[in-house]
C-alpha atoms as a PDB file:
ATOM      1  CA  UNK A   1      90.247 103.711 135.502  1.00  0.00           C
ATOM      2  CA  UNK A   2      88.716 100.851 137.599  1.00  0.00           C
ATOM      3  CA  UNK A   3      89.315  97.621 137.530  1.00  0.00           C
ATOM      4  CA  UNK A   4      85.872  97.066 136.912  1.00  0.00           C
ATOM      5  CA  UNK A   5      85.997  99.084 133.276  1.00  0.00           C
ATOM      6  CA  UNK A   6      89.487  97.690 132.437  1.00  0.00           C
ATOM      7  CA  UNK A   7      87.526  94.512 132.503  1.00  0.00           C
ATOM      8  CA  UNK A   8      84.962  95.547 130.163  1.00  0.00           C
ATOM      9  CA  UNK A   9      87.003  96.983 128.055  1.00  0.00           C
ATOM     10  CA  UNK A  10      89.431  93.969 127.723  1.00  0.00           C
ATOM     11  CA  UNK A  11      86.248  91.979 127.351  1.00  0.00           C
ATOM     12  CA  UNK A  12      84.768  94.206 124.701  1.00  0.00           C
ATOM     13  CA  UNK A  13      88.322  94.071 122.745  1.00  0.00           C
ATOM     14  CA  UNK A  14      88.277  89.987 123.116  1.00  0.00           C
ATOM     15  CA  UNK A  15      85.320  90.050 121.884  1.00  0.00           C
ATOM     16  CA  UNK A  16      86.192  92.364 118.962  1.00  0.00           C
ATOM     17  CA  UNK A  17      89.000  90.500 117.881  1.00  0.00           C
ATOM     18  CA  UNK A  18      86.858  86.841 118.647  1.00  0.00           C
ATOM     19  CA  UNK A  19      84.049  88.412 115.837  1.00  0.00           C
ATOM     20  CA  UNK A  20      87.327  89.326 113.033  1.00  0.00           C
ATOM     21  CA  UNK A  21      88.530  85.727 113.518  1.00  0.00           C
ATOM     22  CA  UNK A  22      85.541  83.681 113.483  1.00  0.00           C
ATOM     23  CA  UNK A  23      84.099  85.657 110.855  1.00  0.00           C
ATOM     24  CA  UNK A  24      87.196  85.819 108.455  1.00  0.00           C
ATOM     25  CA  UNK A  25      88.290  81.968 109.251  1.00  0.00           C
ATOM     26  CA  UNK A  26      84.850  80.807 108.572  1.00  0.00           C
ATOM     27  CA  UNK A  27      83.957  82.891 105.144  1.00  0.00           C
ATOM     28  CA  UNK A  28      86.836  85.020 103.717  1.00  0.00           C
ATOM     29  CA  UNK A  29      88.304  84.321 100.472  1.00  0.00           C
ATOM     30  CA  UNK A  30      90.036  87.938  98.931  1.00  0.00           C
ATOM     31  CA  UNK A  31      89.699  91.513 100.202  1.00  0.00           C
ATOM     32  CA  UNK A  32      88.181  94.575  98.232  1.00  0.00           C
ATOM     33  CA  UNK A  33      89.151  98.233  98.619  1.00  0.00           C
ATOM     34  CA  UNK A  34      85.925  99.602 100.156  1.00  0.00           C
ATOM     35  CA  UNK A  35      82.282  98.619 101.102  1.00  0.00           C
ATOM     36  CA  UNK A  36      80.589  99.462  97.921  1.00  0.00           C
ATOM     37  CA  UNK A  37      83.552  97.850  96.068  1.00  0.00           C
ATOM     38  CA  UNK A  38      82.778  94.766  97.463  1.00  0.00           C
ATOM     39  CA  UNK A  39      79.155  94.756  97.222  1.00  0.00           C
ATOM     40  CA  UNK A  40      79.189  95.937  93.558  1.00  0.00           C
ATOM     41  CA  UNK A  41      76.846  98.709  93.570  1.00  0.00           C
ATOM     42  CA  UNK A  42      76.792 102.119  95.293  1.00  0.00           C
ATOM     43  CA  UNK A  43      72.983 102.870  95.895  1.00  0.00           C
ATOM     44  CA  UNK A  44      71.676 103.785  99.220  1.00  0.00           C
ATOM     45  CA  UNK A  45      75.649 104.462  99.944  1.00  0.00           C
ATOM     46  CA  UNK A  46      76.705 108.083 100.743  1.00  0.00           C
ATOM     47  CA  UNK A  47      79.798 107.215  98.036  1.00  0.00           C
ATOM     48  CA  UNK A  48      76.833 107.204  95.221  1.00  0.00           C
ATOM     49  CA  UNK A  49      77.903 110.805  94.855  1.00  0.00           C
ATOM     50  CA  UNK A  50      80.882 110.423  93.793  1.00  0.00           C
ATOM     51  CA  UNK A  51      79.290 109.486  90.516  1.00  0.00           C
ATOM     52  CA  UNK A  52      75.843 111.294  91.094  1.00  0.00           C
ATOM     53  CA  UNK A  53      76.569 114.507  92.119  1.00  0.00           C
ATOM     54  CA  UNK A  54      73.051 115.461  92.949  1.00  0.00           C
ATOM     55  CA  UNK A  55      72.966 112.603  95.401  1.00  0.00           C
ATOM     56  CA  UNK A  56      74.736 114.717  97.713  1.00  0.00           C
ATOM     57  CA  UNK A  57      71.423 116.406  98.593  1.00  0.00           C
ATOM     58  CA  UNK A  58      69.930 115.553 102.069  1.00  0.00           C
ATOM     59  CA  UNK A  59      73.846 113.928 102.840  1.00  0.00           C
ATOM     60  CA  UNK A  60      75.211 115.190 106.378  1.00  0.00           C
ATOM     61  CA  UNK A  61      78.020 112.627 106.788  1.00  0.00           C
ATOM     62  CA  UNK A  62      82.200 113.291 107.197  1.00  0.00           C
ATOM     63  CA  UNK A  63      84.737 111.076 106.555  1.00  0.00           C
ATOM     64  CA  UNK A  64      88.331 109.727 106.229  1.00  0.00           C
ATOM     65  CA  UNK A  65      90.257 106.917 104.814  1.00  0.00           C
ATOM     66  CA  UNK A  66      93.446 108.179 107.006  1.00  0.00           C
ATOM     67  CA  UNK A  67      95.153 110.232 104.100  1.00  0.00           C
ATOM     68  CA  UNK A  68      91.872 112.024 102.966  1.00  0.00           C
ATOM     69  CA  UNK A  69      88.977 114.091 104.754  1.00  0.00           C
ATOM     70  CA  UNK A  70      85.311 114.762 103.246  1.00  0.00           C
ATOM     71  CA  UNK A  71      82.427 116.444 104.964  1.00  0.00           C
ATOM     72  CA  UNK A  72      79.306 117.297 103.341  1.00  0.00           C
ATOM     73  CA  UNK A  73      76.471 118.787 105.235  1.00  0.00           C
ATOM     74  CA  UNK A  74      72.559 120.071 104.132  1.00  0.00           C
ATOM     75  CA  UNK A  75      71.879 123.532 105.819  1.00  0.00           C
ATOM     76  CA  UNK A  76      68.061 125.307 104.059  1.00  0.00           C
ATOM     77  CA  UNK A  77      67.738 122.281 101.260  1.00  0.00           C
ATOM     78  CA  UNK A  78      71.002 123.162  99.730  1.00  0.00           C
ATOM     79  CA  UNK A  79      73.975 120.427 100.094  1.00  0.00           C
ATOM     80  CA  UNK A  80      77.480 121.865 100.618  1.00  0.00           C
ATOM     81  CA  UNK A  81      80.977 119.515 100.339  1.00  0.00           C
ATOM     82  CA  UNK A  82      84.486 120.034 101.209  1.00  0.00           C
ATOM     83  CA  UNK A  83      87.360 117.891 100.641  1.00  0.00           C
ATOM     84  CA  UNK A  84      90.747 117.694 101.201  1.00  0.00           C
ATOM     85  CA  UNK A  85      91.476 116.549  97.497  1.00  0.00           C
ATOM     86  CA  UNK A  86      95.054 115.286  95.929  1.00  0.00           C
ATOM     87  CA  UNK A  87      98.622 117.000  96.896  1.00  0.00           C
ATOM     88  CA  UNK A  88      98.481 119.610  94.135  1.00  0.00           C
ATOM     89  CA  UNK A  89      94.357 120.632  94.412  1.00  0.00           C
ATOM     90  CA  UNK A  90      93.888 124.036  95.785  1.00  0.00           C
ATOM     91  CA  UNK A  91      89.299 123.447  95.765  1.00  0.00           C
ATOM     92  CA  UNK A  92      87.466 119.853  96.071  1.00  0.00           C
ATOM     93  CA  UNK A  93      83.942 120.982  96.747  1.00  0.00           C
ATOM     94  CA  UNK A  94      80.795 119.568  96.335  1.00  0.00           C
ATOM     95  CA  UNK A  95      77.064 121.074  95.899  1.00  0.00           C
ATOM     96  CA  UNK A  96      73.676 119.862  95.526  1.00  0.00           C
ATOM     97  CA  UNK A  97      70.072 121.275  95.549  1.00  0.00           C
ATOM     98  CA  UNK A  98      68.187 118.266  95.559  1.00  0.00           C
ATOM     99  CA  UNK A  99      67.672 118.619  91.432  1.00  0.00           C
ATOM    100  CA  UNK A 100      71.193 118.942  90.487  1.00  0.00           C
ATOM    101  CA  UNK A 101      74.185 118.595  91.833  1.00  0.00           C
ATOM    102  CA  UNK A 102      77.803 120.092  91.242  1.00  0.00           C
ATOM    103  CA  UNK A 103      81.190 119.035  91.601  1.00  0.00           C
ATOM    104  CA  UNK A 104      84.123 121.020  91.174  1.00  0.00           C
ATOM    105  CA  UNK A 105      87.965 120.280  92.235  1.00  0.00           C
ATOM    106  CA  UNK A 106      90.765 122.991  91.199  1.00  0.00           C
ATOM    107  CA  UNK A 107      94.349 121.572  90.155  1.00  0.00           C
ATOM    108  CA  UNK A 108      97.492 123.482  90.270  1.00  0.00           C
ATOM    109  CA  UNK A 109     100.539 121.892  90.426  1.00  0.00           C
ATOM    110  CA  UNK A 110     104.039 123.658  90.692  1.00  0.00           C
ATOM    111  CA  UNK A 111     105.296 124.398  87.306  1.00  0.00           C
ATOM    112  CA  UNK A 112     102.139 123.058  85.637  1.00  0.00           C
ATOM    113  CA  UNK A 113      98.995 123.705  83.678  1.00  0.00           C
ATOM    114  CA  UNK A 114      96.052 124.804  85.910  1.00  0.00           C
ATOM    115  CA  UNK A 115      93.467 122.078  85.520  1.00  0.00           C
ATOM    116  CA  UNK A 116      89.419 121.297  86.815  1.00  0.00           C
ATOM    117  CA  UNK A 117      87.815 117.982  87.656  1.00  0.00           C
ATOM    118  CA  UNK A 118      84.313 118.877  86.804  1.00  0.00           C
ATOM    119  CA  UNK A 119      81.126 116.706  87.628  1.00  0.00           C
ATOM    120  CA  UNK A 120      77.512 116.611  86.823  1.00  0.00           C
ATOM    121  CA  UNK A 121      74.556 114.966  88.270  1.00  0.00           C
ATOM    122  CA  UNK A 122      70.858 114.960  87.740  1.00  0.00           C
ATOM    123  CA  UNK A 123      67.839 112.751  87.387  1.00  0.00           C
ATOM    124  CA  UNK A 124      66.615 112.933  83.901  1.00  0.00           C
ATOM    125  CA  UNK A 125      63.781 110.651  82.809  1.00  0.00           C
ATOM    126  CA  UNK A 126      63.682 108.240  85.452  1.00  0.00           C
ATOM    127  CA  UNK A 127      67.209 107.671  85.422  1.00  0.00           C
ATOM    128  CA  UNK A 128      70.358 108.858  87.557  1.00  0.00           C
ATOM    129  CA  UNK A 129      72.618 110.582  85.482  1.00  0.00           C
ATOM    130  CA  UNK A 130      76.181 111.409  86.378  1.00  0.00           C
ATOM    131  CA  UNK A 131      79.129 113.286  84.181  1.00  0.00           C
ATOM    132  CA  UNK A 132      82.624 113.709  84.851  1.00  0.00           C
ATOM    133  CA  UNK A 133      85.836 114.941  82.992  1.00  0.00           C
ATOM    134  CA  UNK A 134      89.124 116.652  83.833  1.00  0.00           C
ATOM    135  CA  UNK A 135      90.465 119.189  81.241  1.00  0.00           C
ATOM    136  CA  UNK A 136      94.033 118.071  81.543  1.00  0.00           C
ATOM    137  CA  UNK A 137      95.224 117.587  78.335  1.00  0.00           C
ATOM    138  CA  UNK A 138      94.142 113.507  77.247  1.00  0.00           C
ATOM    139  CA  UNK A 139      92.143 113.480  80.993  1.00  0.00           C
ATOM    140  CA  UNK A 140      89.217 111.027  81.728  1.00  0.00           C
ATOM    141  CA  UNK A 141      85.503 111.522  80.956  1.00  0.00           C
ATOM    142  CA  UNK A 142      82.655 109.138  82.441  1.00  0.00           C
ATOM    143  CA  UNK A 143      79.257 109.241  81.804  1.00  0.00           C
ATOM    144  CA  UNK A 144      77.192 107.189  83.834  1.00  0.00           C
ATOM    145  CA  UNK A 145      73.808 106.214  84.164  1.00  0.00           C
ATOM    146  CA  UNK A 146      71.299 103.941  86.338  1.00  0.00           C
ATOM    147  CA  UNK A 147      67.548 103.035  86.154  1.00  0.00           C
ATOM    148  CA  UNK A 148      64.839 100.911  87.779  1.00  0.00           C
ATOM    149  CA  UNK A 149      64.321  97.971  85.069  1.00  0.00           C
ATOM    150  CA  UNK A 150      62.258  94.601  85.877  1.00  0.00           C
ATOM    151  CA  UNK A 151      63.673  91.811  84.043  1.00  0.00           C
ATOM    152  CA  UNK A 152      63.917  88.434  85.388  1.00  0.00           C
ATOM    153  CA  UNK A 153      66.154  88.482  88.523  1.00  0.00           C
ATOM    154  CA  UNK A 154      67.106  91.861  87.732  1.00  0.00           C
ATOM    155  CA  UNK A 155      65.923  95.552  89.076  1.00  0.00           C
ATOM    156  CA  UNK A 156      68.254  97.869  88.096  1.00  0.00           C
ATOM    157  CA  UNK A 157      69.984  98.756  84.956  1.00  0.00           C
ATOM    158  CA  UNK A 158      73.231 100.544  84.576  1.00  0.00           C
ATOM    159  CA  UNK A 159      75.058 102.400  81.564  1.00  0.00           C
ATOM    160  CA  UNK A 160      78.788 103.519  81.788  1.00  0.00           C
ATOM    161  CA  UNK A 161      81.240 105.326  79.175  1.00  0.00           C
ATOM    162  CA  UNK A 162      84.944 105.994  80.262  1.00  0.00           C
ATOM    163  CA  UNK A 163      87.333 107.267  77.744  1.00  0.00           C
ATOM    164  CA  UNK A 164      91.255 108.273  78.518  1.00  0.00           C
ATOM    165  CA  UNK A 165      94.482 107.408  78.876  1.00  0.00           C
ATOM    166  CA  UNK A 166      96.524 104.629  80.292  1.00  0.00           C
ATOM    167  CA  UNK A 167     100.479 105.151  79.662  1.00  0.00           C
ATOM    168  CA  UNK A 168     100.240 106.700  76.718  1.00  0.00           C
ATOM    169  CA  UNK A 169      98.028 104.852  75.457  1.00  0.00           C
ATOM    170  CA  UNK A 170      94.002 106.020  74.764  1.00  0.00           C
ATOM    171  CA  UNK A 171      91.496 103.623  75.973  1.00  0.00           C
ATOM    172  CA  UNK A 172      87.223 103.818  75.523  1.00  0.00           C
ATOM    173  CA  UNK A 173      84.644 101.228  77.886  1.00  0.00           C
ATOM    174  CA  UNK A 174      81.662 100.797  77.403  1.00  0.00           C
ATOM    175  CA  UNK A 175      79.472  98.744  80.127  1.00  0.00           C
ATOM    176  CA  UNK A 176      76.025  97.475  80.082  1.00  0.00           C
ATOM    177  CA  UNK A 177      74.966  95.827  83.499  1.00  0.00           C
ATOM    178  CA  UNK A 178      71.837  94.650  85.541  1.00  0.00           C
ATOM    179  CA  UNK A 179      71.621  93.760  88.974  1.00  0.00           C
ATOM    180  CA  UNK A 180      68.928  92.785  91.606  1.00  0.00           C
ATOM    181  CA  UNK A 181      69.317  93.410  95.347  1.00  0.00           C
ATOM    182  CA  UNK A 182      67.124  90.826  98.150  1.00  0.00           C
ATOM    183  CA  UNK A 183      66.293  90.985 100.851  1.00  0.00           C
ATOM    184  CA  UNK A 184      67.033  87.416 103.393  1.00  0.00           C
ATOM    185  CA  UNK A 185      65.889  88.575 106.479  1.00  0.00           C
ATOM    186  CA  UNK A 186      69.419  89.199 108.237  1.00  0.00           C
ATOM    187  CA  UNK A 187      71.135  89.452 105.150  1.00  0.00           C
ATOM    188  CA  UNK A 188      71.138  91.441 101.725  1.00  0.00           C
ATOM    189  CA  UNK A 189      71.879  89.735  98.621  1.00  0.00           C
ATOM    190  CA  UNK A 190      72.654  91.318  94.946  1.00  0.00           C
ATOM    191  CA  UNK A 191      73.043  89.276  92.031  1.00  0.00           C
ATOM    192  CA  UNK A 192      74.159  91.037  88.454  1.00  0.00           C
ATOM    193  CA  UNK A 193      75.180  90.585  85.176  1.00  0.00           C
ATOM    194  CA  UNK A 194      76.256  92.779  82.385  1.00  0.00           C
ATOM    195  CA  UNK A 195      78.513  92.942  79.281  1.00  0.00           C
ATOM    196  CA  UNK A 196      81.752  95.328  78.739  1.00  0.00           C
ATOM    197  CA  UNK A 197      83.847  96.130  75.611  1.00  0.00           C
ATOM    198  CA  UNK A 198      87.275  97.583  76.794  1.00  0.00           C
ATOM    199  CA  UNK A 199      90.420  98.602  75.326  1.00  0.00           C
ATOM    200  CA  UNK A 200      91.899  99.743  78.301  1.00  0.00           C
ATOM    201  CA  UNK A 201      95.213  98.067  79.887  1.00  0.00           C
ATOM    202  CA  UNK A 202      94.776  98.336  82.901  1.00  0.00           C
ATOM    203  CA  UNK A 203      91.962  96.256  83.702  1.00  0.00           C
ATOM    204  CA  UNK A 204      93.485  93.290  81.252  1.00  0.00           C
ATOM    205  CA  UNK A 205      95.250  90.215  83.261  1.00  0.00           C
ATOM    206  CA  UNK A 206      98.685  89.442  83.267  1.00  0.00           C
ATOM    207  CA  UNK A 207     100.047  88.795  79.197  1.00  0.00           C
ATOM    208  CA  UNK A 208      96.982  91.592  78.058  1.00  0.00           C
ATOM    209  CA  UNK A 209      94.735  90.683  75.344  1.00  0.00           C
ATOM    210  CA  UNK A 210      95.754  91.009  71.792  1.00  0.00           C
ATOM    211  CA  UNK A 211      93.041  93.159  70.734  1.00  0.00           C
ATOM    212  CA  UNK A 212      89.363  94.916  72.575  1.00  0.00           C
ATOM    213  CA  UNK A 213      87.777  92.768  74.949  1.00  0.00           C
ATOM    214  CA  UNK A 214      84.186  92.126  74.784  1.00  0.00           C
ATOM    215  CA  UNK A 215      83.672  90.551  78.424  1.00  0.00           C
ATOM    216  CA  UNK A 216      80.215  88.739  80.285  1.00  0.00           C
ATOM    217  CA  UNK A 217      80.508  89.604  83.760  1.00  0.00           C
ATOM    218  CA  UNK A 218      78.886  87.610  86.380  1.00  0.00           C
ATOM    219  CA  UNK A 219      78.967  89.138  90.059  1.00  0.00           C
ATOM    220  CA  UNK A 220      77.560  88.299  93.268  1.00  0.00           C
ATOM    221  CA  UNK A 221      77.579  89.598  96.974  1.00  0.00           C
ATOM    222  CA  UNK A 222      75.978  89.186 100.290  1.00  0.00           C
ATOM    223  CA  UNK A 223      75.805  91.710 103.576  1.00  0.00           C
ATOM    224  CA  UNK A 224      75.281  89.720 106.210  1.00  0.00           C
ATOM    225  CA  UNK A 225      74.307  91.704 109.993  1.00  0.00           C
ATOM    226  CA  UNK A 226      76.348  89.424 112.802  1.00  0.00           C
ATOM    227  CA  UNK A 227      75.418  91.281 115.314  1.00  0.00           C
ATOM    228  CA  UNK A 228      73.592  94.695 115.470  1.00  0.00           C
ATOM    229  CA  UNK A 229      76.722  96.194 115.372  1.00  0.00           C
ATOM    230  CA  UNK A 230      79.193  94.428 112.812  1.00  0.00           C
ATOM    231  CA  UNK A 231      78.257  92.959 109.433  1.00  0.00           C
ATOM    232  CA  UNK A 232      80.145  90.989 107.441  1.00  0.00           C
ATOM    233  CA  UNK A 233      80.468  91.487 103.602  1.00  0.00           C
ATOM    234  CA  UNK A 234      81.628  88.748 100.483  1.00  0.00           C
ATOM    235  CA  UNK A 235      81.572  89.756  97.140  1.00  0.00           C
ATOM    236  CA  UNK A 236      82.747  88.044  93.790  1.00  0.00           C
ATOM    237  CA  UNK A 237      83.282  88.825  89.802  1.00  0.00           C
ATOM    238  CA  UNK A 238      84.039  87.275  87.036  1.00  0.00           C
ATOM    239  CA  UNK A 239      84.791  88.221  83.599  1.00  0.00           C
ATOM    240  CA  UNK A 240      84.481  85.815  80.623  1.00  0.00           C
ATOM    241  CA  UNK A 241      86.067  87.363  77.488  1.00  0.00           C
ATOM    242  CA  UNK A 242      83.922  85.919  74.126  1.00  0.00           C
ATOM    243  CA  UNK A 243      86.340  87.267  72.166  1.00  0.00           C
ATOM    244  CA  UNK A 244      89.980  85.656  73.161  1.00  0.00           C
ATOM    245  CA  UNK A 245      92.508  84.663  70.959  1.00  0.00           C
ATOM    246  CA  UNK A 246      93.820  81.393  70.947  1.00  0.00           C
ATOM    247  CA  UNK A 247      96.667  81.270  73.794  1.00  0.00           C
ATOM    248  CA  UNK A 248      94.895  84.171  75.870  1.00  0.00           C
ATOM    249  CA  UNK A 249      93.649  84.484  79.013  1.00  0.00           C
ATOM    250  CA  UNK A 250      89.541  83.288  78.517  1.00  0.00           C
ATOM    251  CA  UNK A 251      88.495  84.800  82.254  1.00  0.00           C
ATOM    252  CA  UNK A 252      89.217  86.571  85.267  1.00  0.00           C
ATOM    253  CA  UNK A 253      87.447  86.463  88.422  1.00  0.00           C
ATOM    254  CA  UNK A 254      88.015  87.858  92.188  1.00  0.00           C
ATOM    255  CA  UNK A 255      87.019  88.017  95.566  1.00  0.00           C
ATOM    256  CA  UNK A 256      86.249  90.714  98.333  1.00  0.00           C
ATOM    257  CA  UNK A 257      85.404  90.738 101.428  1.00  0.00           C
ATOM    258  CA  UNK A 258      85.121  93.159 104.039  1.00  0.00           C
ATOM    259  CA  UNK A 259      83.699  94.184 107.563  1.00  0.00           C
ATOM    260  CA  UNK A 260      81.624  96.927 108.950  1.00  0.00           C
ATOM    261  CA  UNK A 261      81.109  97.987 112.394  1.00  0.00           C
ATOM    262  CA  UNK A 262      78.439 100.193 113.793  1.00  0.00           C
ATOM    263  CA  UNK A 263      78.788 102.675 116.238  1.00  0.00           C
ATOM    264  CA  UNK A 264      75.455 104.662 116.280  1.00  0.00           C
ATOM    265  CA  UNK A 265      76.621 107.592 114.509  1.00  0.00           C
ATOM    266  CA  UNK A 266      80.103 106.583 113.996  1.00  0.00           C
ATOM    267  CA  UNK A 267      80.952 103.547 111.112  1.00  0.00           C
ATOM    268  CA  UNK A 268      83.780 101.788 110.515  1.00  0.00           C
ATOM    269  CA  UNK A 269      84.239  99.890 107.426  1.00  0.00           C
ATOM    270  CA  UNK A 270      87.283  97.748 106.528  1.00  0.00           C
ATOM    271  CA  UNK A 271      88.756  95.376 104.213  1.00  0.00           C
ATOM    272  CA  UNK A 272      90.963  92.514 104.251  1.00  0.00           C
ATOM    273  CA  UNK A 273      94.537  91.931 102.639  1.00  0.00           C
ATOM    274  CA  UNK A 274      94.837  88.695 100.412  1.00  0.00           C
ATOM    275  CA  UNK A 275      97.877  87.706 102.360  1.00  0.00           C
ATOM    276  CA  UNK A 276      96.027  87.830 106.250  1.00  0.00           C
ATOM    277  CA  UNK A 277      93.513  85.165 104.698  1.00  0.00           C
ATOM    278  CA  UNK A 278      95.772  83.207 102.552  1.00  0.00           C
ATOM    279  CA  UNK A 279      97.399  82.674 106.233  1.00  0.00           C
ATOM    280  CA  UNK A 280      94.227  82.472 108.171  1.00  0.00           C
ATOM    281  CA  UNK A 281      93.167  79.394 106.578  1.00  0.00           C
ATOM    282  CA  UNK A 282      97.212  77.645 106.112  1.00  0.00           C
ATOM    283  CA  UNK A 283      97.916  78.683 109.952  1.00  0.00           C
ATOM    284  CA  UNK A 284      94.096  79.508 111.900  1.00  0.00           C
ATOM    285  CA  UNK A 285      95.831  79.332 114.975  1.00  0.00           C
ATOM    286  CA  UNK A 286      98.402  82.476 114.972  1.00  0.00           C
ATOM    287  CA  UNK A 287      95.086  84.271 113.969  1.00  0.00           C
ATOM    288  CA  UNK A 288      93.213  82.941 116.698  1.00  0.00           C
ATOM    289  CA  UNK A 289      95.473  83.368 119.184  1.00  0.00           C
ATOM    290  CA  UNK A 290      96.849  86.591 118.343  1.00  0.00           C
ATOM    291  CA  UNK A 291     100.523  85.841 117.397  1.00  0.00           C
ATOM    292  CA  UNK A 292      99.522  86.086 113.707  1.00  0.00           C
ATOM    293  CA  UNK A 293     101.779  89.191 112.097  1.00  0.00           C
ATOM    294  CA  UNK A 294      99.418  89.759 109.428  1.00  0.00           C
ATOM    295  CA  UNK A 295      98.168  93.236 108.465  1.00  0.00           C
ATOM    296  CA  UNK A 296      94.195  92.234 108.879  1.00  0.00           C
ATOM    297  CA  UNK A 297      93.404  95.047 106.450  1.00  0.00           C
ATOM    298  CA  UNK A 298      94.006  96.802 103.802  1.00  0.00           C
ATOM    299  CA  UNK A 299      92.238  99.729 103.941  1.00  0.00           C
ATOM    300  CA  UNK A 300      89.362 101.554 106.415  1.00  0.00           C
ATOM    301  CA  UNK A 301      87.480 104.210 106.457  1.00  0.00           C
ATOM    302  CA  UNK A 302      85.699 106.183 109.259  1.00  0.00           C
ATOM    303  CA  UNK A 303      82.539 107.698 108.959  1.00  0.00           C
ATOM    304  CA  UNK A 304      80.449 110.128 111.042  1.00  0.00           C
ATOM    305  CA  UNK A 305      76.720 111.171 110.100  1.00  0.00           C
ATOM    306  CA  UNK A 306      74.599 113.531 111.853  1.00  0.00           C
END
């Protein structure tokens, strides 16, 4: 190599690292697990079929989060998916003809019961429709649903169900929600609200509630485009429960954040750990410089679409 492209390439990593700084220093609170987890809603996202099967169709995209591998490809109108799926699945496939779609993953773990993850997904009405269970004995079941509404601030409206089991213990939630998405020139705004009833531990905060929680949540995020190839993402939630007993927790609320970088056909999305920004803003300067020993994030994933 020259040393006129070991230049540019030390120039293009400066600059790389310069853009995680700046941007994190300057707007970074907490770090979510994914893009669409920060930005609270999955539409226009390949991920939306993960809970709409049938919005597989038309998807030619293949990714990884570094332990995981998806690809799911349209050959003749007719969407196929592969996955590499848990330890103990033998199938994780995906299929979609533009109408419907199909999910099916196949479970066999040594010395146990043979098991399916089955999924469902079709527009019915108007709305987006997805279903999902597992047949292991006490296993989840979702039912989702999403629609174009015009109320106030608000464009689309959302419906979820989720029943199972957490330790033992059987939990059912319920969620109502509505959200509106702007556009601000360089920047894409959502704004939602919604209400929840939940008997399910593990989405309580530290001492758990006494009895169901009927919560008002409030979230917000923004996807701001730095440059034409990184954008920068905040989100935030809260929770309000209305019906705390005296000496409980009233609310919980967090933040995310995230990056994305563009590569033409290749993405990059990532997310930050709480403890890199907790440190960014007590002691900027390792960060800046580059003596910080901070794992910047928490999780990525990789993305190629053709």
């Amino acid at each position: 190599m020259g040393t006129k492209q070991k230049l540019n390439r030390r120039k293009t990593t400066m600059k790389l690292r310069n853009i995680l700084t700046i941007t994190a220093v300057a707007g970074m609170i907490f770090a979510s697990v994914d893009r669409t987890n920060v930005l609270g809603y999955t539409a226009g996202d390949y991920t939306d079929m993960n809970t709409y099967a049938h919005k597989a169709a038309g998807q030619n995209v293949a990714y990884t989060a570094g332990d995981d591998f998806t690809a799911v490809w349209t050959d003749n109108g007719t969407t196929w998916g592969f996955s590499s799926g848990t330890e103990t699945q033998l199938v994780n496939m995906m299929y979609s003809n533009g109408t419907y779609g199909l999910s099916l993953g196949l479970d066999m773990p040594a010395g146990g019961d043979t098991t399916f993850d089955l999924g469902f997904g079709m527009n019915l009405a108007g709305y987006d429709v997805g279903f999902h269970m597992n047949t292991v004995e006490d296993g989840p079941m979702a039912l989702n649903a999403r629609g174009n509404c015009n109320f106030w601030a608000f464009d689309t409206m959302t419906f979820g169900y989720h029943a199972g089991t957490v330790g033992g213990t059987d939990y059912t939630t319920l969620d109502l929600g509505m959200y509106g998405i702007q556009s601000w020139g360089a920047a894409t705004g959502m704004f939602g609200m919604g209400v929840t009833s939940t008997d399910n531990p593990s989405v309580e905060p530290a001492g758990g509630w006494a009895d169901a929680a009927t919560l008002v949540n409030t979230n917000f995020s923004v996807e701001s485009t730095l440059t034409d190839w990184c954008d920068l993402r905040i989100g935030y939630m809260k929770s309000f429960n209305v019906s705390a007993a005296d000496g409980e927790t009233v609310s919980t609320d967090s933040y995310h954040a995230g990056l994305g970088f563009n590569y033409g056909s290749v993405t990059l999305d990532l997310t930050l750990t709480n403890d890199a920004l907790d440190n960014m803003f007590a002691n900027p300067m390792s960060t800046i410089t580059g003596y910080s020993d901070d794992t910047l994030t928490s999780s990525w994933t990789l993305s190629y679409t053709w």
